[in-house]
Protein backbone atom coordinates (compact mmCIF):
# COMPACT_ATOMS: atom_id res chain seq x y z
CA UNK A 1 111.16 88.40 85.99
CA UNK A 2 108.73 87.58 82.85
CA UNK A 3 110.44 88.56 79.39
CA UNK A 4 109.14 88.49 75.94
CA UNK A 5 111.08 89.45 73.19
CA UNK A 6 109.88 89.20 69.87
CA UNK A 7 107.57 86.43 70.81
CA UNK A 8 105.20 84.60 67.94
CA UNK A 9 103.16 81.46 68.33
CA UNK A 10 101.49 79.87 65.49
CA UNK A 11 99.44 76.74 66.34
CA UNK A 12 99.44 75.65 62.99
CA UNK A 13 101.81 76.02 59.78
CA UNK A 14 98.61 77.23 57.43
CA UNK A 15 96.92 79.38 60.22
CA UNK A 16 95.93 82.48 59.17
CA UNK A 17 95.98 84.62 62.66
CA UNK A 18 99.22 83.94 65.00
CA UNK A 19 98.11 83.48 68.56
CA UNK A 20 100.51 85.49 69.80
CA UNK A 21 102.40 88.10 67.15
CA UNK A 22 105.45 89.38 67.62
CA UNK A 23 105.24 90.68 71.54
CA UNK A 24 107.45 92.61 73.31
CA UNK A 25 106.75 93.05 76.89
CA UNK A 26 108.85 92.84 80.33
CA UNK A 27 107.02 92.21 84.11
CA UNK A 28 109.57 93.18 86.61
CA UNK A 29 109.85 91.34 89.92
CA UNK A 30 107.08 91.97 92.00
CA UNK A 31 104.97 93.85 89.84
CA UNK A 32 101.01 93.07 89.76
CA UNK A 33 99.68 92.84 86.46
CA UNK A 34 96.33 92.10 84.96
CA UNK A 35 96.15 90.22 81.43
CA UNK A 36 93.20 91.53 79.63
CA UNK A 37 91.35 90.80 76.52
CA UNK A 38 88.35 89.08 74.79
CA UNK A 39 88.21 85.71 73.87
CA UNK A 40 90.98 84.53 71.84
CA UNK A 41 92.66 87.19 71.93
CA UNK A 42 96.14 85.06 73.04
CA UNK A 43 95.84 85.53 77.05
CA UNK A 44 96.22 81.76 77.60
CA UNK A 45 98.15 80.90 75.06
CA UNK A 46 100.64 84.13 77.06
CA UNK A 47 100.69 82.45 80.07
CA UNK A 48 100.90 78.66 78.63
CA UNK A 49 104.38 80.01 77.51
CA UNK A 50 105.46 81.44 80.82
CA UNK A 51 104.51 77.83 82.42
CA UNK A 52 106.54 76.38 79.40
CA UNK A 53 103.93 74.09 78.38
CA UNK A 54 104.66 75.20 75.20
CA UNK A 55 107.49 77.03 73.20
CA UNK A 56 106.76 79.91 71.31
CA UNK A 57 107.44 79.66 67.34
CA UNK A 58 109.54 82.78 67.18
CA UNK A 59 111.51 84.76 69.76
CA UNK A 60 112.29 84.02 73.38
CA UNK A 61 110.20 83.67 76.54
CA UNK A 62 112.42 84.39 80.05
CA UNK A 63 111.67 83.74 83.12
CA UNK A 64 113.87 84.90 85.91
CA UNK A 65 116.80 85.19 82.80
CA UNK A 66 116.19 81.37 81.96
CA UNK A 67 115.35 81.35 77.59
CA UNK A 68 112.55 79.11 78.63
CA UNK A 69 112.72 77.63 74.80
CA UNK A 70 116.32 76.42 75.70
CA UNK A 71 115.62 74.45 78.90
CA UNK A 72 115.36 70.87 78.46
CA UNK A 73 112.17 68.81 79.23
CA UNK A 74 113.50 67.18 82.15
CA UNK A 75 114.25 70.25 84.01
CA UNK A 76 110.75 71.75 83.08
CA UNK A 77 109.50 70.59 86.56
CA UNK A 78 111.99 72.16 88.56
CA UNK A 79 111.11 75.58 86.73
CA UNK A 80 107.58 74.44 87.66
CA UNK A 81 108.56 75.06 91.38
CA UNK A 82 108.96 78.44 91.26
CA UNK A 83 105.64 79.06 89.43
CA UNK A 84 102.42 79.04 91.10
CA UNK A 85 99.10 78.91 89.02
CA UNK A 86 95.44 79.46 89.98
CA UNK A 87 93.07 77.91 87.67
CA UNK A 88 89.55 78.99 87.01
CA UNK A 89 87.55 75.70 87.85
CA UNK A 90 89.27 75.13 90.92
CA UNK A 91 90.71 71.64 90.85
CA UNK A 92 90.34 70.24 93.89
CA UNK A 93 90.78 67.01 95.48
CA UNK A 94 86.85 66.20 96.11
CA UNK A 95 87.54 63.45 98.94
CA UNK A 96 90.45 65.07 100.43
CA UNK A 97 90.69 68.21 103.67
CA UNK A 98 91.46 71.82 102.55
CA UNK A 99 94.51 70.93 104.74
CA UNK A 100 95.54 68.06 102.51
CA UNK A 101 94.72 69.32 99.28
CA UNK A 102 97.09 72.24 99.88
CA UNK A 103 99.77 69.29 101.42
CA UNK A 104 99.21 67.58 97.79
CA UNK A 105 101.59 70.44 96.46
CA UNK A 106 104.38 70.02 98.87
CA UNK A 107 103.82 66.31 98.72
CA UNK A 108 104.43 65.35 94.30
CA UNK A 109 108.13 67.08 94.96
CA UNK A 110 109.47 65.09 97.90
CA UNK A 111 108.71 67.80 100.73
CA UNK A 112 109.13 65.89 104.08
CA UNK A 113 106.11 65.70 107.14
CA UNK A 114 107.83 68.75 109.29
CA UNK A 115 108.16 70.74 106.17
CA UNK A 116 104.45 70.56 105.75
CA UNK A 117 103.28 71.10 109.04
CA UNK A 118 104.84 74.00 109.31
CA UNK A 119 103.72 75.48 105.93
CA UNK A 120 100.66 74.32 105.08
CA UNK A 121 98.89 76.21 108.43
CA UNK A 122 100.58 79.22 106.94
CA UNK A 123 99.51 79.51 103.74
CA UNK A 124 95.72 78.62 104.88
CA UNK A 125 96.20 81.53 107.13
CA UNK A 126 97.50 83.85 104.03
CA UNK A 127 94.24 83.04 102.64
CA UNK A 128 91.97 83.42 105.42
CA UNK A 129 91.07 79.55 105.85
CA UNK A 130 93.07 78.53 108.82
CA UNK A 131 89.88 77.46 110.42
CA UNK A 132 88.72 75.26 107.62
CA UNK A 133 91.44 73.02 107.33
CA UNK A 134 89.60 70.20 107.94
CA UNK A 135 86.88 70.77 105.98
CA UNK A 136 85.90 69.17 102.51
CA UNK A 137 85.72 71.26 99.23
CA UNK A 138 82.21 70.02 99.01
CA UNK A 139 81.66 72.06 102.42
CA UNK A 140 82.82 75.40 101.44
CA UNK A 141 81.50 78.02 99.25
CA UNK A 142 82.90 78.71 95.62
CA UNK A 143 85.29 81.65 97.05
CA UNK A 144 86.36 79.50 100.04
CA UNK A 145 87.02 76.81 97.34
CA UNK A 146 89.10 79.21 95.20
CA UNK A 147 91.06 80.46 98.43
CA UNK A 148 92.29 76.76 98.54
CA UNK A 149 93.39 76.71 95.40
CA UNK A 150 95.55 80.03 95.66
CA UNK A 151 97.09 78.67 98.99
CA UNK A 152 98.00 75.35 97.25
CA UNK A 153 99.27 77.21 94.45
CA UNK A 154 102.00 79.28 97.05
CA UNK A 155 102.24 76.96 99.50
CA UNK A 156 105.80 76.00 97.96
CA UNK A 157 106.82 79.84 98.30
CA UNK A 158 106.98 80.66 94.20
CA UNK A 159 108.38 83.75 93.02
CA UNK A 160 105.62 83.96 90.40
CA UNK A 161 101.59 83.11 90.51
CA UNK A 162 100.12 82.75 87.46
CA UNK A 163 95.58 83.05 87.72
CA UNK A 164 93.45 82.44 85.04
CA UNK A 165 90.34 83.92 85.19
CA UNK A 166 90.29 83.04 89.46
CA UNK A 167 87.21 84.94 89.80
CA UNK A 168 85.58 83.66 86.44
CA UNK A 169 82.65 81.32 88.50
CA UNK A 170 82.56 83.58 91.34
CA UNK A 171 79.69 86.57 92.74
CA UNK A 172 81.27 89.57 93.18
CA UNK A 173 81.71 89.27 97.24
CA UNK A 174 83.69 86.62 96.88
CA UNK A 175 85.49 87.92 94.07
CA UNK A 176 86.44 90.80 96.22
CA UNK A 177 88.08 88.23 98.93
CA UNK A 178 90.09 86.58 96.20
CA UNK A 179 91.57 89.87 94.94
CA UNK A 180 92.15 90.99 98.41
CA UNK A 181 94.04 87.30 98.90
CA UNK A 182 95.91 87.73 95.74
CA UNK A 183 96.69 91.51 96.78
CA UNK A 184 98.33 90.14 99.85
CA UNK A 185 100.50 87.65 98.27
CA UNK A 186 101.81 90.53 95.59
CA UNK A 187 102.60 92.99 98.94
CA UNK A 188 105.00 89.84 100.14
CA UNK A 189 106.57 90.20 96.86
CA UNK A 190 105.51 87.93 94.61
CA UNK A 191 104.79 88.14 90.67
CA UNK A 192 101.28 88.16 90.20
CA UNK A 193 100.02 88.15 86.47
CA UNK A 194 96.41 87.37 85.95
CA UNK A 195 94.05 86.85 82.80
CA UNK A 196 90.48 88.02 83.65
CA UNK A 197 87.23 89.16 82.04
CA UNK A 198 86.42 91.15 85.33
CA UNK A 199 86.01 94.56 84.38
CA UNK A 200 85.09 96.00 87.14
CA UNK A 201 88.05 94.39 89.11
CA UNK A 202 90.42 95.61 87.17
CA UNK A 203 89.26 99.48 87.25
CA UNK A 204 88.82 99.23 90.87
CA UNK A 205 92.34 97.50 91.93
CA UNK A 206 94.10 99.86 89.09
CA UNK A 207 97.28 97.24 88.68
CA UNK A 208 99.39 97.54 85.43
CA UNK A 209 96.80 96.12 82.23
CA UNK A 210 98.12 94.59 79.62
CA UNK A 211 95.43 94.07 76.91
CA UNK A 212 95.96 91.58 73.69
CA UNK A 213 93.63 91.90 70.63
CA UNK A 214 94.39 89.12 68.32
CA UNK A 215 97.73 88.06 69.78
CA UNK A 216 98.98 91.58 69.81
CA UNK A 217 99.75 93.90 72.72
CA UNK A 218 97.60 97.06 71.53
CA UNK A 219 97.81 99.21 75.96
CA UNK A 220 99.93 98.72 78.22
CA UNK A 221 98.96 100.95 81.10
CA UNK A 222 100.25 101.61 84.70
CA UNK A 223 97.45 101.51 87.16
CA UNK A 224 94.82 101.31 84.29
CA UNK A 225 91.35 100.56 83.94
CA UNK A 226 89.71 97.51 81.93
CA UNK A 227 88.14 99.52 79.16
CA UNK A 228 89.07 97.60 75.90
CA UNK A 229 90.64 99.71 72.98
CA UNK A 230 88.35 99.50 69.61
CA UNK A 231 89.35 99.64 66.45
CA UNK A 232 87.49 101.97 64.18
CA UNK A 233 87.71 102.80 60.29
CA UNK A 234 87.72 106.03 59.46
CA UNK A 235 85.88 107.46 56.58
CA UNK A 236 88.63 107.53 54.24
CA UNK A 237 89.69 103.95 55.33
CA UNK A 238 92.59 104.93 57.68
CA UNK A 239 92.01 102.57 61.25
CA UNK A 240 92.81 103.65 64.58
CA UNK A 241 92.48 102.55 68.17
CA UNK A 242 89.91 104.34 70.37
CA UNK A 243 89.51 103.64 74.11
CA UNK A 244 86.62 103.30 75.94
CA UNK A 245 84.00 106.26 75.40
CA UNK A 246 86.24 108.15 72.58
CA UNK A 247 84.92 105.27 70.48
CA UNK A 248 81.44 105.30 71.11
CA UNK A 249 81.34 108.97 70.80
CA UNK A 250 83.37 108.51 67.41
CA UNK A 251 80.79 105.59 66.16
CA UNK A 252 78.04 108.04 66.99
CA UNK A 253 80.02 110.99 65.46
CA UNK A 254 80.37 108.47 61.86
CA UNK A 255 76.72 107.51 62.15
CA UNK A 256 75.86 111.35 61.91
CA UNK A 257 78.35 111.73 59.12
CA UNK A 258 76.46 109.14 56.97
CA UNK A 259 72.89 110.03 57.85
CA UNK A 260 74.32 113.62 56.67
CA UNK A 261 75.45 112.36 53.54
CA UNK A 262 72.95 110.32 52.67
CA UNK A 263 70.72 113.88 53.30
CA UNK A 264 72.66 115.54 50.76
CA UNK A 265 72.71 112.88 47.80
């Protein structure tokens, strides 16, 4: 469904870090996958490519077998169609209904009236908001608001949804109700790849992590937990990755090793 194959993306020709460096990585069709990482570490650069608002420098990005740095601008749109994304902030139409907000999808590629009365009520109900379609964002909570978004981001039945960071603003109930939503929409079959900060989300719903350190893929675990991998130097300046615990316990193990030598000279 998503392929990378030797993928590298350098914003600029001088840059010293790539974004993204030379990843390898496949997501099969229906697979739920969590995109982990600190800050610049290349998760939204990742999923930039997969919408193909950008082309990668070096290799190939695929999406349902289509080289996405092969397809023409004009037919960018149409791949569009079969990608759903969930953004972090939201962006909703302020003045408009939940009910017409999620229409606005169907509405910018031609979909006639019938075609969205008969989805739109179903995707609010996928989401739990079937009884807030007339409602204004300004009238629902910051979960509720986020529930919108995911329903006008599947409301046009895409084979992939894309989420970046869709519980970033949120408390943790509501956070809960959004993974539960997005949980729901992966059991129906859809791709669901999503770039979070949530640790605790991601040890709790134990999906397949994928975690990028400096545009590199360093884990890539079935049903794993959030804990980030550390890099460590040893004392005879080898590096390796630690994960979670095994590299506090070897920073505390180092620590002892230089008070101890430090005792001896």
């Amino acid at each position: 469904m998503i392929k990378f194959e030797n993928v590298s993306m350098v914003y600029e020709p001088r840059q010293q870090n790539a974004a993204l460096d030379d990843i390898n990585i496949e997501i099969s069709r229906g697979e739920f996958a969590f995109l982990v990482g600190e800050s610049g570490s290349g998760k939204s650069t990742f999923l930039s490519l997969v919408l193909r608002e950008k082309r990668s420098t070096d290799g190939a990005v695929y999406v349902a077998g289509q080289n996405l740095n092969r397809i023409p601008s004009r037919r960018v749109p149409k791949l569009r169609r079969d990608i759903g994304f969930v953004f972090q902030d939201f962006r909703l139409l302020r003045e408009r209904t939940v009910f017409d907000n999620v229409a606005f999808a169907m509405e910018v590629i031609g979909a006639s009236r019938a075609q969205i009365r008969e989805r739109v009520p179903d995707a609010l109900k996928l989401v739990g908001l079937e009884d807030k379609a007339r409602r204004k964002p300004t009238e629902l909570s910051g979960g509720e608001q986020q529930r919108v978004g995911i329903a006008r981001a599947i409301v046009n039945k895409p084979s992939i949804l894309l989420a970046d960071e869709p519980t970033g603003n949120l408390d943790r109930k509501n956070s809960i109700e959004v993974m539960n939503v997005l949980n729901r929409i992966n059991q129906n079959g859809t791709t669901v790849l999503m770039a979070t900060h949530a640790h605790e989300l991601v040890s709790e719903y134990r999906h397949r992590v994928i975690e990028l350190q400096r545009g590199q893929v360093i884990r890539d675990e079935i049903e794993g937990q959030y804990t980030p991998m550390t890099t460590v130097v040893n004392q005879d300046g080898s590096r390796e990755l630690l994960l979670g615990d095994s590299a506090v316990e070897h920073d505390e193990y180092s620590q002892v090793a230089e008070d101890q030598k430090d005792e001896d000279q």
